[in-house]
C-alpha atoms as a PDB file:
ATOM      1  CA  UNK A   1     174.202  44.602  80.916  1.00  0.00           C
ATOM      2  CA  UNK A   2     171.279  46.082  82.584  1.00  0.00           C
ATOM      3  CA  UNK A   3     171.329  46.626  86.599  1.00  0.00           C
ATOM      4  CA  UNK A   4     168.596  47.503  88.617  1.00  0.00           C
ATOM      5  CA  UNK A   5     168.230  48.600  92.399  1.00  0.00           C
ATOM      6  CA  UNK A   6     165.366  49.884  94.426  1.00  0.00           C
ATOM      7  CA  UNK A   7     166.238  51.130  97.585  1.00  0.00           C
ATOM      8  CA  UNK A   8     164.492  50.692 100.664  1.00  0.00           C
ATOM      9  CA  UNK A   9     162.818  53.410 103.066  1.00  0.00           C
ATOM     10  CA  UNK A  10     163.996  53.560 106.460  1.00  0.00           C
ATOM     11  CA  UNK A  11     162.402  52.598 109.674  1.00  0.00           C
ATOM     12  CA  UNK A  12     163.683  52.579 113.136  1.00  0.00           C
ATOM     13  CA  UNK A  13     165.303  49.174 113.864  1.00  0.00           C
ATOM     14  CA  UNK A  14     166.597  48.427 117.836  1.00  0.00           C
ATOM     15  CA  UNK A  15     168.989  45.623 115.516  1.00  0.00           C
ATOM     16  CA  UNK A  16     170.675  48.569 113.962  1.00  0.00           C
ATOM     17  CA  UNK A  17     173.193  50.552 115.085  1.00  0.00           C
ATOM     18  CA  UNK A  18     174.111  54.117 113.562  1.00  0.00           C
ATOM     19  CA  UNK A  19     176.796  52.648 111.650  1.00  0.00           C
ATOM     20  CA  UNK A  20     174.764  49.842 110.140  1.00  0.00           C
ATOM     21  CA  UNK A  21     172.290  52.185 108.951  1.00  0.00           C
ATOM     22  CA  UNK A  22     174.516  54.267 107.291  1.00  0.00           C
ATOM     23  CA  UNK A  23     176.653  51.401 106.050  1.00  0.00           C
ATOM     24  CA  UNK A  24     173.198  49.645 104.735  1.00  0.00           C
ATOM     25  CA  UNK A  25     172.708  52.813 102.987  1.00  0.00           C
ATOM     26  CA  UNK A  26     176.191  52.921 100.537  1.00  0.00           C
ATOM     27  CA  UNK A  27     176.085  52.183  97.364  1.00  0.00           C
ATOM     28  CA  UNK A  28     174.069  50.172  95.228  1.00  0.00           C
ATOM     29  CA  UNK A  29     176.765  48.146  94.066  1.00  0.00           C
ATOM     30  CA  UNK A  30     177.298  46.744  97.044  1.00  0.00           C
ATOM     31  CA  UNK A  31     175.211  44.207  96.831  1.00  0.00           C
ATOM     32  CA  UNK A  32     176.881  43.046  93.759  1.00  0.00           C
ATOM     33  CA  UNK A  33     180.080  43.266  94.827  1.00  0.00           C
ATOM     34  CA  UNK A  34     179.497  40.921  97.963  1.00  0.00           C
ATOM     35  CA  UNK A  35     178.459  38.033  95.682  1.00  0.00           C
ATOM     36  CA  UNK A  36     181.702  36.357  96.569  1.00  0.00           C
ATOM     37  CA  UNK A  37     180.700  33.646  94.131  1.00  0.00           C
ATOM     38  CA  UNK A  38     183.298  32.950  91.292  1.00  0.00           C
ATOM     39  CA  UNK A  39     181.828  32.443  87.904  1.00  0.00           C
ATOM     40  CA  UNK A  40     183.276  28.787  86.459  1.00  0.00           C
ATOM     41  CA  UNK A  41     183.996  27.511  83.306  1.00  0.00           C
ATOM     42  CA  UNK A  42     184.328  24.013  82.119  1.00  0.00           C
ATOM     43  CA  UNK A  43     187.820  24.346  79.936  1.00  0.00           C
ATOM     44  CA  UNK A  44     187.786  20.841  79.461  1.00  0.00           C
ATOM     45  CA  UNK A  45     187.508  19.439  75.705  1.00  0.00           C
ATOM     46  CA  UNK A  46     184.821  17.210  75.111  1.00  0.00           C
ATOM     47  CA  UNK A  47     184.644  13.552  74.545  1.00  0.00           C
ATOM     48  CA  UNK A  48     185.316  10.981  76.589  1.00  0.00           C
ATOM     49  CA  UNK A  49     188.546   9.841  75.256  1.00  0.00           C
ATOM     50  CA  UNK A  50     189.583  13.509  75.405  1.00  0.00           C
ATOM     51  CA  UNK A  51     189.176  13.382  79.239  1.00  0.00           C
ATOM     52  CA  UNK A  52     191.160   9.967  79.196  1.00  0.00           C
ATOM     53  CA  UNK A  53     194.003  11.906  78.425  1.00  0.00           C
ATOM     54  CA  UNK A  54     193.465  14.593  80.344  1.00  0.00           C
ATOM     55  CA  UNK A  55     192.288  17.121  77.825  1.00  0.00           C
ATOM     56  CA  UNK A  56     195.893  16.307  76.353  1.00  0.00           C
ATOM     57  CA  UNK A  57     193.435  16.138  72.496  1.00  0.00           C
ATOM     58  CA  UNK A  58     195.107  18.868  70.145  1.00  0.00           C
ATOM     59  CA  UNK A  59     197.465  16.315  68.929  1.00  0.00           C
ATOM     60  CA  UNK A  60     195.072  12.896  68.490  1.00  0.00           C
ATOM     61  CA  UNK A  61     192.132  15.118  67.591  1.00  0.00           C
ATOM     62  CA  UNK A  62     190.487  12.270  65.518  1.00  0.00           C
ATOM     63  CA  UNK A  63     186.728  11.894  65.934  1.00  0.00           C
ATOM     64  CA  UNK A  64     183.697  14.346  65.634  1.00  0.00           C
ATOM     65  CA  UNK A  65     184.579  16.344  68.963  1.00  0.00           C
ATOM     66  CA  UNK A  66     187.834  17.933  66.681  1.00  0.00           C
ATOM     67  CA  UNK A  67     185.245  20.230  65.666  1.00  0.00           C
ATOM     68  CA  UNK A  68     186.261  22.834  68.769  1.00  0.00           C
ATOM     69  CA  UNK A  69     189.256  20.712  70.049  1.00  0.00           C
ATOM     70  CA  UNK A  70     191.446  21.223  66.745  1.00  0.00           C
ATOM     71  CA  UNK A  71     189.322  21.571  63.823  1.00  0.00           C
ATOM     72  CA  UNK A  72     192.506  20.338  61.542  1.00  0.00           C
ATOM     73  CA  UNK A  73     192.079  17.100  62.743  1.00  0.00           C
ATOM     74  CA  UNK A  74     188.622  16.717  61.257  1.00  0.00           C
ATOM     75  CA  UNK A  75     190.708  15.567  57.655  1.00  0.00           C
ATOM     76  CA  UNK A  76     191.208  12.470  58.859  1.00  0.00           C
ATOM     77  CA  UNK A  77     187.716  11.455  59.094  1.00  0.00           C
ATOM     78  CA  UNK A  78     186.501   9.569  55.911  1.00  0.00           C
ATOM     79  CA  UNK A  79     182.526   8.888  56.957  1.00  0.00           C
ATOM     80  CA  UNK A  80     180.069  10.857  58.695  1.00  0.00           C
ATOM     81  CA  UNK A  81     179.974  10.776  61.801  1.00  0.00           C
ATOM     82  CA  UNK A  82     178.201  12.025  64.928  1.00  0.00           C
ATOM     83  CA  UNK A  83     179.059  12.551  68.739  1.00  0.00           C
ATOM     84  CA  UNK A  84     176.907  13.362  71.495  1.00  0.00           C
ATOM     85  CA  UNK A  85     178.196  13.719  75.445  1.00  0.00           C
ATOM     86  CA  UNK A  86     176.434  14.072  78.942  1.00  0.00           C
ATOM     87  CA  UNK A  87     178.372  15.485  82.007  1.00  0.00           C
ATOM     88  CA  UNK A  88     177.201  15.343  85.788  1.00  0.00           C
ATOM     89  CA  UNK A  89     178.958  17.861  87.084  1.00  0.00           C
ATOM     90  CA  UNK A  90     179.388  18.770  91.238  1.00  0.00           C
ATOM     91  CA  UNK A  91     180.686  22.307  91.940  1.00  0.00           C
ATOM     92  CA  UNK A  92     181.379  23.025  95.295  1.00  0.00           C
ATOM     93  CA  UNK A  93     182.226  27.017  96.207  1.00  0.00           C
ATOM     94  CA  UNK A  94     183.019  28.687  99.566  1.00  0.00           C
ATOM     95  CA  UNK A  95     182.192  31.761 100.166  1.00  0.00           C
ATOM     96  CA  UNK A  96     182.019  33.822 103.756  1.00  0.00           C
ATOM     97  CA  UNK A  97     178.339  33.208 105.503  1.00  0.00           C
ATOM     98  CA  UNK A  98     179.842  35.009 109.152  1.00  0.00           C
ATOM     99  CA  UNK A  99     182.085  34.871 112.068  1.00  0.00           C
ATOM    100  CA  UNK A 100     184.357  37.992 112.280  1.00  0.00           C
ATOM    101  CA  UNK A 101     187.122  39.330 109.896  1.00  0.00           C
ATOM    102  CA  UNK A 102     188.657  42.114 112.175  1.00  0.00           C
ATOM    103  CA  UNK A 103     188.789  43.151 116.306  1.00  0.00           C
ATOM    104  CA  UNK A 104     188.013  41.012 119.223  1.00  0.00           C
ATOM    105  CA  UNK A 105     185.105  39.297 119.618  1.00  0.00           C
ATOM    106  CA  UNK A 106     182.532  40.383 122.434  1.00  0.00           C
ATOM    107  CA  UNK A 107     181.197  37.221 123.499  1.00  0.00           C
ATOM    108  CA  UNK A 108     177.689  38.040 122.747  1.00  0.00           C
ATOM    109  CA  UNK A 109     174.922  36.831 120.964  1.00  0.00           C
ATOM    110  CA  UNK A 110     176.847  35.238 117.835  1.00  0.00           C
ATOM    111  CA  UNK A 111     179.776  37.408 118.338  1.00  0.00           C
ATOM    112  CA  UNK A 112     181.302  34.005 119.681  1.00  0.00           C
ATOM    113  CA  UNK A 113     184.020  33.029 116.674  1.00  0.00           C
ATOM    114  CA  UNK A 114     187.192  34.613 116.282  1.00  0.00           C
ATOM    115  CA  UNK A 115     188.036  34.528 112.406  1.00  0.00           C
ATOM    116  CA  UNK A 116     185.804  34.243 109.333  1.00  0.00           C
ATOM    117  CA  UNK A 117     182.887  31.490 108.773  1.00  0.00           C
ATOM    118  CA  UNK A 118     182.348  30.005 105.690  1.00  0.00           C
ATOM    119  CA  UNK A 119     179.146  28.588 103.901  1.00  0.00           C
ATOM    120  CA  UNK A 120     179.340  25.676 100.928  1.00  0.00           C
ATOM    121  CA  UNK A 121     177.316  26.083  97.898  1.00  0.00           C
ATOM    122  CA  UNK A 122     176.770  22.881  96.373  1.00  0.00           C
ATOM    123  CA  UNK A 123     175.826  23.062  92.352  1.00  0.00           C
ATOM    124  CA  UNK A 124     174.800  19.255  91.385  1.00  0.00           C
ATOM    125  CA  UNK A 125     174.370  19.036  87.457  1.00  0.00           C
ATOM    126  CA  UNK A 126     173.695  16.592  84.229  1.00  0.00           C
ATOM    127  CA  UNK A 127     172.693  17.531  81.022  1.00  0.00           C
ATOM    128  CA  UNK A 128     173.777  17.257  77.183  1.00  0.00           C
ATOM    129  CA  UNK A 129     176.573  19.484  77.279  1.00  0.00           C
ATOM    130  CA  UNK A 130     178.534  18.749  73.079  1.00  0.00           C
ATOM    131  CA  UNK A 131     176.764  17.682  70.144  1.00  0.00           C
ATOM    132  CA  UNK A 132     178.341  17.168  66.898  1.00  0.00           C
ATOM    133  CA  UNK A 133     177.845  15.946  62.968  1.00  0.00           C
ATOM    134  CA  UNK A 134     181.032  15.549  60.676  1.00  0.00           C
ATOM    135  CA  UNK A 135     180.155  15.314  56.751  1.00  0.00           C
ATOM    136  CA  UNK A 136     183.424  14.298  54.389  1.00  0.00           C
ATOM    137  CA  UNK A 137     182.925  16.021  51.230  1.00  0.00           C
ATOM    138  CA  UNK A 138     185.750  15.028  48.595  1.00  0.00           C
ATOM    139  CA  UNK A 139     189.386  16.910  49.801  1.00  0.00           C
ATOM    140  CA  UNK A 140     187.162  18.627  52.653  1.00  0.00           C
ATOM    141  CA  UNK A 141     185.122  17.545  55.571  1.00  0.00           C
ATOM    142  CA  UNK A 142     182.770  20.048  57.360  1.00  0.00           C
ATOM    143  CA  UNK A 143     181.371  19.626  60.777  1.00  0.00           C
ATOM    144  CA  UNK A 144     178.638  21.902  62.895  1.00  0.00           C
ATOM    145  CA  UNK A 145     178.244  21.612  66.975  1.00  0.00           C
ATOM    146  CA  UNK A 146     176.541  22.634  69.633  1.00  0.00           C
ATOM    147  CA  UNK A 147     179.044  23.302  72.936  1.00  0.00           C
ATOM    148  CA  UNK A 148     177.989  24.118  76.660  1.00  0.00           C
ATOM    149  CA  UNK A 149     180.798  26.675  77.864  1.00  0.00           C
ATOM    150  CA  UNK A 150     179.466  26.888  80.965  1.00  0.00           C
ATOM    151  CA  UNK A 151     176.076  26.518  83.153  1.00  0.00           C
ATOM    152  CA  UNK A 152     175.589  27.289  87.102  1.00  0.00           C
ATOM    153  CA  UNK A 153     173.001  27.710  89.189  1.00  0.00           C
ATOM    154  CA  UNK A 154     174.183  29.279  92.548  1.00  0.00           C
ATOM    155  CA  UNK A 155     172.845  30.695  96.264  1.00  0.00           C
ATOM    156  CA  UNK A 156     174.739  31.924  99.204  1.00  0.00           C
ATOM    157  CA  UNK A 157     173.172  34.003 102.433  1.00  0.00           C
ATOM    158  CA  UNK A 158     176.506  35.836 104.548  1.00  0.00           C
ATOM    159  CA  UNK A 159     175.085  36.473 108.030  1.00  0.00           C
ATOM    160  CA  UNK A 160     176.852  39.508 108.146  1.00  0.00           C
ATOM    161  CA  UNK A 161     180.331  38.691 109.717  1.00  0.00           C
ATOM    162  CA  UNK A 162     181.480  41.494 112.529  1.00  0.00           C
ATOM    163  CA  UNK A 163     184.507  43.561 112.293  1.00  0.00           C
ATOM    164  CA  UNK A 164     186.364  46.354 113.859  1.00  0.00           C
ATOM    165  CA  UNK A 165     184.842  49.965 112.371  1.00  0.00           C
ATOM    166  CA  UNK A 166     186.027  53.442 112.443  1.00  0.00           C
ATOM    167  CA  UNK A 167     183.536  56.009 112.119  1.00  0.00           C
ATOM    168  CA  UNK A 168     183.750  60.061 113.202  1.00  0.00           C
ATOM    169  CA  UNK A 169     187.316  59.062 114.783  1.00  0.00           C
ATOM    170  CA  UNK A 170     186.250  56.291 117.199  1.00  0.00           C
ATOM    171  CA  UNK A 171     186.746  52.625 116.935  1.00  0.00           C
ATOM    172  CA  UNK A 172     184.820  49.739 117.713  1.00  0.00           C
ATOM    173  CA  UNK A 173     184.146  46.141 117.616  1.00  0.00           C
ATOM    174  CA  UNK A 174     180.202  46.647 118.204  1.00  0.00           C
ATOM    175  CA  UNK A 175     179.900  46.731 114.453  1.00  0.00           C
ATOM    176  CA  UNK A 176     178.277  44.106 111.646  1.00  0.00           C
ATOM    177  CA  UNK A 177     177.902  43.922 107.941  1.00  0.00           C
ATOM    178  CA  UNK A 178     174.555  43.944 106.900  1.00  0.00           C
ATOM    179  CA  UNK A 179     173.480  40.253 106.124  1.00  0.00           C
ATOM    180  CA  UNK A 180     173.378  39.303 102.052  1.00  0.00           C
ATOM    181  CA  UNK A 181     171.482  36.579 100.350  1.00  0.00           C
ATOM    182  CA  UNK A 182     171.826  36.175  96.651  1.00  0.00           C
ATOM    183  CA  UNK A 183     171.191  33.951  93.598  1.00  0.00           C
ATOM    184  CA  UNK A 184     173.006  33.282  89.819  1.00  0.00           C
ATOM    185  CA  UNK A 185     171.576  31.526  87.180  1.00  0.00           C
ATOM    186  CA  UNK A 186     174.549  31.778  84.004  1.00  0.00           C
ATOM    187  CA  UNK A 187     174.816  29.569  81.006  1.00  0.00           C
ATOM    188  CA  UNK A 188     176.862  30.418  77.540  1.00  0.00           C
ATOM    189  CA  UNK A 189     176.172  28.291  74.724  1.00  0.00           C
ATOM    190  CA  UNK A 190     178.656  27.575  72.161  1.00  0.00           C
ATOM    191  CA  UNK A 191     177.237  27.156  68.273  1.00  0.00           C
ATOM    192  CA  UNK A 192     179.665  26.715  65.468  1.00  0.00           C
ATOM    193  CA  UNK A 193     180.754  25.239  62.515  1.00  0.00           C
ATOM    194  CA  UNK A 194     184.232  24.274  61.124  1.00  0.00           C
ATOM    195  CA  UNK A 195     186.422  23.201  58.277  1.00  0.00           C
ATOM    196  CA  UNK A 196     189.263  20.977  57.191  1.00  0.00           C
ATOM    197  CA  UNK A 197     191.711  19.764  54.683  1.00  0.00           C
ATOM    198  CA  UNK A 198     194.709  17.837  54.113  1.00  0.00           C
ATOM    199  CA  UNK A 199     197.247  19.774  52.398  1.00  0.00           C
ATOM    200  CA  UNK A 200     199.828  16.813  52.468  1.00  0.00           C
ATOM    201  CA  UNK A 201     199.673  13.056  53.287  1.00  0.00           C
ATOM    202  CA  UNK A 202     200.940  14.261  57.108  1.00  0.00           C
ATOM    203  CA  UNK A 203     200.077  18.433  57.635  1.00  0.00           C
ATOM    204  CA  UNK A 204     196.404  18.670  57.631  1.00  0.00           C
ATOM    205  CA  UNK A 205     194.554  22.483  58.640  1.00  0.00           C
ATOM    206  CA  UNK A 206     191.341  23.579  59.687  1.00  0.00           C
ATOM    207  CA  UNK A 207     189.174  26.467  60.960  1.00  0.00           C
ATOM    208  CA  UNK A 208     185.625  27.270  62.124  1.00  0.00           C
ATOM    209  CA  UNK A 209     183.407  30.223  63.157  1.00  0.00           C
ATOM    210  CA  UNK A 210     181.028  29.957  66.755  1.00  0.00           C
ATOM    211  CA  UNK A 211     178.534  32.052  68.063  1.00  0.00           C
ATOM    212  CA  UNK A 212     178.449  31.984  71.552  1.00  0.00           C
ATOM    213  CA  UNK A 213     175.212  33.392  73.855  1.00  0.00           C
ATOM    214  CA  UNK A 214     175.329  34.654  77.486  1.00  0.00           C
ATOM    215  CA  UNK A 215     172.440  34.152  79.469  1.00  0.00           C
ATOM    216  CA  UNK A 216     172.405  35.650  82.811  1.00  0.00           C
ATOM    217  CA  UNK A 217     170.124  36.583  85.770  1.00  0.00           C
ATOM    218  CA  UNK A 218     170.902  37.435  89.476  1.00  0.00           C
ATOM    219  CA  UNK A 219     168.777  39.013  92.419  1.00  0.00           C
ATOM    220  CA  UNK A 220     170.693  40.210  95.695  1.00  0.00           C
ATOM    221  CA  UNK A 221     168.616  41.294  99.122  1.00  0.00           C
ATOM    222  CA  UNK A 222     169.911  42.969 101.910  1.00  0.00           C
ATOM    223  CA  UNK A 223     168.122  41.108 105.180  1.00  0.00           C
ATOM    224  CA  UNK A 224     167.789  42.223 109.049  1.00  0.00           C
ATOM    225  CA  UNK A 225     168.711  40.997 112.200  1.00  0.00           C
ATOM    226  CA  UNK A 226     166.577  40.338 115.031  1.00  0.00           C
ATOM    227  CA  UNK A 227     169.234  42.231 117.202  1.00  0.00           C
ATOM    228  CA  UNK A 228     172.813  43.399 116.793  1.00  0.00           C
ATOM    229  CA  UNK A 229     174.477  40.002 117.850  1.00  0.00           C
ATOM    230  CA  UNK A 230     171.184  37.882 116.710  1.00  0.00           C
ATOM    231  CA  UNK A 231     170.258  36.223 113.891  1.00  0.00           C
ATOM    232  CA  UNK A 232     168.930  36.881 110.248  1.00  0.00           C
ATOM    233  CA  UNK A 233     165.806  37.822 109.859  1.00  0.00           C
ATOM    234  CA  UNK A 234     164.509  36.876 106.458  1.00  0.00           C
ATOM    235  CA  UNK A 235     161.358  38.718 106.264  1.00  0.00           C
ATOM    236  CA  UNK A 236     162.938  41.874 106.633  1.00  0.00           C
ATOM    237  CA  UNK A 237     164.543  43.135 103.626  1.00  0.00           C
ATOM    238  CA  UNK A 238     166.313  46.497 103.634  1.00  0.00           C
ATOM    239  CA  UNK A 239     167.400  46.426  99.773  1.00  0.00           C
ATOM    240  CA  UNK A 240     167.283  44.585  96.658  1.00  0.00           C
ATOM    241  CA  UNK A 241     169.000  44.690  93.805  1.00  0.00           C
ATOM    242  CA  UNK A 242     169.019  42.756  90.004  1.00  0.00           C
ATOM    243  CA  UNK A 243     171.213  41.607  87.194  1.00  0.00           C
ATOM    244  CA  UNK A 244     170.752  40.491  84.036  1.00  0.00           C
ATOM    245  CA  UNK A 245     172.820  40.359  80.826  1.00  0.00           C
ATOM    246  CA  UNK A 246     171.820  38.949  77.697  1.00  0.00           C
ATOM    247  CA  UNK A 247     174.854  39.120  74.871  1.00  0.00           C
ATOM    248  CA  UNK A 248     175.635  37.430  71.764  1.00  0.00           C
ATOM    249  CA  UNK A 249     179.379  37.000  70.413  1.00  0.00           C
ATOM    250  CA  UNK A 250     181.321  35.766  67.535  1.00  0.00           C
ATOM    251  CA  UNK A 251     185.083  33.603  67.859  1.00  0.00           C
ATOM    252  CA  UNK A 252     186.975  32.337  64.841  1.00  0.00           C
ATOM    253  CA  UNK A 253     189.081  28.915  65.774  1.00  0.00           C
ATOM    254  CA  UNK A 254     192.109  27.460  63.861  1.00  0.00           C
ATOM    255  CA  UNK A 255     194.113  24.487  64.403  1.00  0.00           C
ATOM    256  CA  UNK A 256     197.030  22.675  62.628  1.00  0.00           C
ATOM    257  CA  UNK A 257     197.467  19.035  62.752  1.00  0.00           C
ATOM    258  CA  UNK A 258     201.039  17.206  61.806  1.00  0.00           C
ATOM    259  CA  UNK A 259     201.799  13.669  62.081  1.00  0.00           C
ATOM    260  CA  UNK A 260     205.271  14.070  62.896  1.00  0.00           C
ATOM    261  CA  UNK A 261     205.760   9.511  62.452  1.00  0.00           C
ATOM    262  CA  UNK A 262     203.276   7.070  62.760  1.00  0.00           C
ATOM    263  CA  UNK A 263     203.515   7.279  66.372  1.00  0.00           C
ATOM    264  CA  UNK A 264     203.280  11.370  66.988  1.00  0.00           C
ATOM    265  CA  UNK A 265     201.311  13.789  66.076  1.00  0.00           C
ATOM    266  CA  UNK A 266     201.211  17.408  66.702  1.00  0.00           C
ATOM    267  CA  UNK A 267     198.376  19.756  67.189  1.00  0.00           C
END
């Protein structure tokens, strides 16, 4: 992982307090930390009969998509065969944009909300997210895929809520975070390849190796305020900061399959 941050030179602002400046001035990670934006992963197996059951697949695991659901279950396949799936996905992630977390509100300016704000990001996406091709070969069948682990694209802006500050032994409500605006682009890709035989007419096992690639690149800026209750002024930034991590991984995956009677099966 490799993090960047160039920090900003000072100039007077009558939107700043003493304690904002010194606050905007901690340390670089702050702007990291503040991101408030969860990373998600899609943990659902793929297929659409898979998300008939409600993922419930380990067991029934008996087309192409056993390939990373339960690789065992690729021994009952006699032909080749291939399976491709779309998602639309809608992600929908709160995260604090203003209002106040601690003291009593002063009535001014924006200072008007007692409690914390907060802001929606909205992630609307569709795409080719599993791709697979099973190949029976005698007493084993082999199978290679392509899997999307997970792909978001997100953007918040906090306001900079107000809170109640201690600083040099006195206390006050006069006080507000410096306003954040960020973006995330993430996406892991999943590429693997599995195995499978039937060791009797009912137990059946498989196993596979995937490499899986991160991808990911954020950019955080510290903005100013028109005035100490007003609001964000875009064109000012006071500090920036970067991510990026680029990293490449290797999983092994097993599975077991065991028709139990011609009505269960275990995974």
């Amino acid at each position: 992982m490799l993090t960047g941050v160039r920090q900003p030179s000072m100039t007077r602002c009558r939107a700043c307090t003493l304690v904002a400046i010194v606050f905007a001035l901690a340390s670089p990670a702050s702007a990291q930390s503040t991101a408030q934006i969860p990373l998600r992963f899609d943990f659902l197996t793929p297929g659409a009969r898979s998300l008939a059951m409600g993922g419930a697949f380990l067991g029934a695991a008996d087309d192409a998509t056993a390939a990373f659901s339960n690789p065992a279950g690729l021994a009952r396949l006699r032909r080749i065969e291939i399976s491709a799936e779309g998602r639309f996905r809608r992600t929908e992630t709160s995260f604090l944009s203003g209002g106040r977390i601690s003291g009593s509100i002063t009535g001014r300016g924006l200072d008007t909300i007692a409690g914390p704000v907060y802001g929606m990001d909205v992630d609307d996406r569709f795409g080719p997210t599993f791709l697979s091709v099973v190949v029976p070969a005698g007493r084993v069948t082999w199978a290679g895929y392509r899997h999307e682990l997970a792909r978001s694209d997100n953007a918040f802006q906090s306001d900079g809520v107000f809170e109640r500050l201690t600083f040099a032994g006195v206390t006050t409500d006069e006080n507000r975070d410096i306003p954040l605006a960020g973006r995330r682009q993430m996406a892991i890709d999943d590429y693997g390849g599995s195995v499978a035989t039937s060791l009797t007419s009912r137990v059946a096992v498989g196993g596979g190796v995937s490499v899986a690639h991160l991808s990911l690149d954020s950019s955080f800026a510290r903005l100013g305020l028109t005035s100490l209750y007003g609001v964000v002024d875009p064109t000012r930034v006071s500090a920036t900061a970067v991510q990026a991590a680029h990293d490449t991984a290797v999983a092994a995956n097993a599975g077991v399959s065991w028709r139990a009677s011609p009505r269960l099966t275990i995974g």
